[in-house]
N, C-alpha and C. Protein backbone atom coordinates (compact mmCIF):
# COMPACT_ATOMS: atom_id res chain seq x y z
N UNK A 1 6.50 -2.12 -18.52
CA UNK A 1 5.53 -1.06 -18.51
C UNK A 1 6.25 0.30 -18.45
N UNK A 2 7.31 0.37 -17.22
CA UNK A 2 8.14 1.47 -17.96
C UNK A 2 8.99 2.37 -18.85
N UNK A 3 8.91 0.75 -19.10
CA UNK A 3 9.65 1.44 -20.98
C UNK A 3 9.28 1.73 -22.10
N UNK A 4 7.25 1.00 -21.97
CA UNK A 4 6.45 1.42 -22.62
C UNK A 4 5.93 2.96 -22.71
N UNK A 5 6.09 3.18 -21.35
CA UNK A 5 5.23 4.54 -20.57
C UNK A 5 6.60 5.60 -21.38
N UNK A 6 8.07 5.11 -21.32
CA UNK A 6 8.83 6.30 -21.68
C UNK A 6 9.14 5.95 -23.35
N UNK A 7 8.63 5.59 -24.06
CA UNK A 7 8.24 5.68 -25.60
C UNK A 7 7.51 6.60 -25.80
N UNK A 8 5.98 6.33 -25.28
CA UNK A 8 4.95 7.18 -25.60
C UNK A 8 5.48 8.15 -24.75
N UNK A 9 6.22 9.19 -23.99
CA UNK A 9 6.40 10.31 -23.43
C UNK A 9 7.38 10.58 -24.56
N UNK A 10 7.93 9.90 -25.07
CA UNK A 10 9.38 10.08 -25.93
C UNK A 10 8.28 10.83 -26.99
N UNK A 11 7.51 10.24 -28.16
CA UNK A 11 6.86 10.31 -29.35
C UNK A 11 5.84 11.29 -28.93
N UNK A 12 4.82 10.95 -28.14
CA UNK A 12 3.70 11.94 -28.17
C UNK A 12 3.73 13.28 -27.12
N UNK A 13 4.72 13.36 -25.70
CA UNK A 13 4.99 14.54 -25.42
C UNK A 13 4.75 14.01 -23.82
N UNK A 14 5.18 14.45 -22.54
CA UNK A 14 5.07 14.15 -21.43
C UNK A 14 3.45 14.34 -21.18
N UNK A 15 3.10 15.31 -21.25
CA UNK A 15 1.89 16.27 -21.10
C UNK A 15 0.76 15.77 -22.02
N UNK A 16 0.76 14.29 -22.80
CA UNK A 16 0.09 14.05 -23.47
C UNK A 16 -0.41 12.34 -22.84
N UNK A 17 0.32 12.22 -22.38
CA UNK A 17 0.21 10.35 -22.05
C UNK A 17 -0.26 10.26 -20.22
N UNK A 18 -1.33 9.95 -20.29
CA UNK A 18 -1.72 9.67 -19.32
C UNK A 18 -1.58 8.04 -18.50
N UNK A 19 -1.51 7.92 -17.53
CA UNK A 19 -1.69 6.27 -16.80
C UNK A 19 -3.07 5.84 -16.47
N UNK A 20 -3.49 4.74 -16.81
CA UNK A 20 -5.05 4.73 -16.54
C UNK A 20 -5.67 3.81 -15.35
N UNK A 21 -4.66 2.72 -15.72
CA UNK A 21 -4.68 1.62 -14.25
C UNK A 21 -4.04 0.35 -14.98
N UNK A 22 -3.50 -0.50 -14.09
CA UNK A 22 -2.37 -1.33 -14.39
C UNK A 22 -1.52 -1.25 -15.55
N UNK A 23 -1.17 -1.97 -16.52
CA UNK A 23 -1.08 -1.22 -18.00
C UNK A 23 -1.64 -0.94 -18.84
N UNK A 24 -2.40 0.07 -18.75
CA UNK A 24 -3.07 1.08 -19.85
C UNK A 24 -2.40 2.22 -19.57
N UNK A 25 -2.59 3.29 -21.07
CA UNK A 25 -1.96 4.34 -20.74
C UNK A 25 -3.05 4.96 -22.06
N UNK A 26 -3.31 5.73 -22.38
CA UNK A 26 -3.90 6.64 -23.04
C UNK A 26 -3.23 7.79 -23.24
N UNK A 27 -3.69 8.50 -24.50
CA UNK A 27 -2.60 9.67 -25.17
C UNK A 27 -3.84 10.34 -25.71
N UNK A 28 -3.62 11.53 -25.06
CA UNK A 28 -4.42 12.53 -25.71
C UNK A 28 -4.57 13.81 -26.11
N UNK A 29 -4.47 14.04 -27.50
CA UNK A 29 -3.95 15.46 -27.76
C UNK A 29 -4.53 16.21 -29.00
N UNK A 30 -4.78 17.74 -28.44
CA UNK A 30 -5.76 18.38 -29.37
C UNK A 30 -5.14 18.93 -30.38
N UNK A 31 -5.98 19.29 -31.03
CA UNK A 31 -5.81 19.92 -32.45
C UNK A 31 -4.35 19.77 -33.49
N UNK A 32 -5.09 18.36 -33.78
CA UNK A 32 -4.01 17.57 -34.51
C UNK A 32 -4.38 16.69 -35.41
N UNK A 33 -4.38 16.65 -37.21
CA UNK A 33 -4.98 16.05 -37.77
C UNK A 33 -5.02 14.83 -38.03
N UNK A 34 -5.69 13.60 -38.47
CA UNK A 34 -5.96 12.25 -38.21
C UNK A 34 -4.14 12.17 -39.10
N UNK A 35 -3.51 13.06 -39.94
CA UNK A 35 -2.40 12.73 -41.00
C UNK A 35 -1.36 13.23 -40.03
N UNK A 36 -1.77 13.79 -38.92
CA UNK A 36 -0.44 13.91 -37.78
C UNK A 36 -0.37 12.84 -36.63
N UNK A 37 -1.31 12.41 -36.67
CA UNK A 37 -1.24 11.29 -35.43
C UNK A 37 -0.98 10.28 -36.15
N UNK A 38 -1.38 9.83 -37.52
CA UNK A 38 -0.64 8.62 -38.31
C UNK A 38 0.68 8.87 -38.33
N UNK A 39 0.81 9.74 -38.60
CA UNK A 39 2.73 10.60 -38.45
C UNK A 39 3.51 9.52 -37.32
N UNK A 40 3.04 9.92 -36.39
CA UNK A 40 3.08 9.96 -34.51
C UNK A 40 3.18 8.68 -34.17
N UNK A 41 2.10 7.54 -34.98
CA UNK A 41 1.69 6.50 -34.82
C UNK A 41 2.89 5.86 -35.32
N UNK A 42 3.42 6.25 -36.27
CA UNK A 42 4.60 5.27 -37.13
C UNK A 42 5.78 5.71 -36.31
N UNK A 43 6.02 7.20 -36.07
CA UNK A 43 7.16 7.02 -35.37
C UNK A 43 7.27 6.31 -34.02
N UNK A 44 5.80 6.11 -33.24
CA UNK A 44 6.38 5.27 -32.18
C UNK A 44 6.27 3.57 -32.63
N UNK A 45 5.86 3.63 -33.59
CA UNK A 45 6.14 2.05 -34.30
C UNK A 45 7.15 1.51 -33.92
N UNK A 46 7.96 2.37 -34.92
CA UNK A 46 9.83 2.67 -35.20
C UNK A 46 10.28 2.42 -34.30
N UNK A 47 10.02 3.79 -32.91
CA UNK A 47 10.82 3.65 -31.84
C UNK A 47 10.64 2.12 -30.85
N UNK A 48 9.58 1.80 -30.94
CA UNK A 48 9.35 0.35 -30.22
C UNK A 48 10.21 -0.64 -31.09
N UNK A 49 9.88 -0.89 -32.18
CA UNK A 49 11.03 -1.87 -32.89
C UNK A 49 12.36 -1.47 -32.65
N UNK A 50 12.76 -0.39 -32.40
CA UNK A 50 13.81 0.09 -32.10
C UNK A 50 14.41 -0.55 -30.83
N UNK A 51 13.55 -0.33 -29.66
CA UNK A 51 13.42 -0.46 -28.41
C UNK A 51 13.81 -1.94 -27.88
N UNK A 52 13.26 -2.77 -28.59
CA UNK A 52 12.79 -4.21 -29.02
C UNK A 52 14.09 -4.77 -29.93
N UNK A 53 14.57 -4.32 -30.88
CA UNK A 53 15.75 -4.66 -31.44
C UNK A 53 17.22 -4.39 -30.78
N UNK A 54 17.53 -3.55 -29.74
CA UNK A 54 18.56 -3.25 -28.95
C UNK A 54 18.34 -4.08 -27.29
N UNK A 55 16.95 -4.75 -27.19
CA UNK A 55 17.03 -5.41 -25.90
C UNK A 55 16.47 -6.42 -26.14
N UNK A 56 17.09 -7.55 -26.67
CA UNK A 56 16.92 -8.77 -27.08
C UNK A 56 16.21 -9.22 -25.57
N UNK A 57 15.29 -9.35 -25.28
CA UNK A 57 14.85 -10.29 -24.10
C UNK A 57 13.72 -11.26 -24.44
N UNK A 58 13.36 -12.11 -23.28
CA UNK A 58 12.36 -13.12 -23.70
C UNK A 58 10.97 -12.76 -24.35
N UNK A 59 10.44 -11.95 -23.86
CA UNK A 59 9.44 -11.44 -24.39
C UNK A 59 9.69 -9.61 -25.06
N UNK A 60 9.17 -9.48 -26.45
CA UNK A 60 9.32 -8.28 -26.66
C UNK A 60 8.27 -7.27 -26.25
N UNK A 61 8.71 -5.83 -25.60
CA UNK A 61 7.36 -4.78 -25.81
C UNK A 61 6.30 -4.90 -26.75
N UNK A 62 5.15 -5.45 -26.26
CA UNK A 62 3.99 -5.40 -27.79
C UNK A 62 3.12 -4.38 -26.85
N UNK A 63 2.54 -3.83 -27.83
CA UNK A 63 1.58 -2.41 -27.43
C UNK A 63 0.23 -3.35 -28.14
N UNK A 64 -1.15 -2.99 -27.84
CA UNK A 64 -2.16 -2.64 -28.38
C UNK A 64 -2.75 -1.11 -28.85
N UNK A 65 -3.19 -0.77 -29.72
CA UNK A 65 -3.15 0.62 -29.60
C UNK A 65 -4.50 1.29 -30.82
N UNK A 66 -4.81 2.16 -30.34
CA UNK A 66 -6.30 2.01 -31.36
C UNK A 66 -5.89 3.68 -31.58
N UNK A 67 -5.92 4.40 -32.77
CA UNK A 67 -6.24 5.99 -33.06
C UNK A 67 -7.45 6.22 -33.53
N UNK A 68 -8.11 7.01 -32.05
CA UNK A 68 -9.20 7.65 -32.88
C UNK A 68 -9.29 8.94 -32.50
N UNK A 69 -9.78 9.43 -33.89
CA UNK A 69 -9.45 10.64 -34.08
C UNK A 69 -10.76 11.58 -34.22
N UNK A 70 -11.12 12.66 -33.15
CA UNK A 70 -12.96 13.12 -33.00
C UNK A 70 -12.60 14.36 -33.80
């Protein structure tokens, strides 16, 4: 969970990722178009496969993750 929590601070910004209760975390940030958060979305793709490819362990980081965009 903490290495999840410092991805999304890595990609979407400290000041953007909130903790919600056990592992959830929510990201929320204004005035930003649905073609910048797809942006956002792929680079923390990346960085998790990234994350995931340098720490071979039993189970890998998997995220669930939904963008919606008001």
């Amino acid at each position: 969970m903490f290495e999840c929590a410092k991805v999304l601070k890595e990609v979407f910004g400290k000041n953007h990722v909130y903790h919600i209760t056990g592992d959830e975390f929510i990201v929320l940030i204004e005035n930003k178009s649905r073609f910048d958060m797809e942006d956002l979305f792929k680079k923390f793709d990346a960085k998790l496969k990234a994350y995931n490819d340098e720490n071979v362990q039993q189970n890998n980081l998997a995220v669930a993750k939904r963008n919606r965009h008001i």
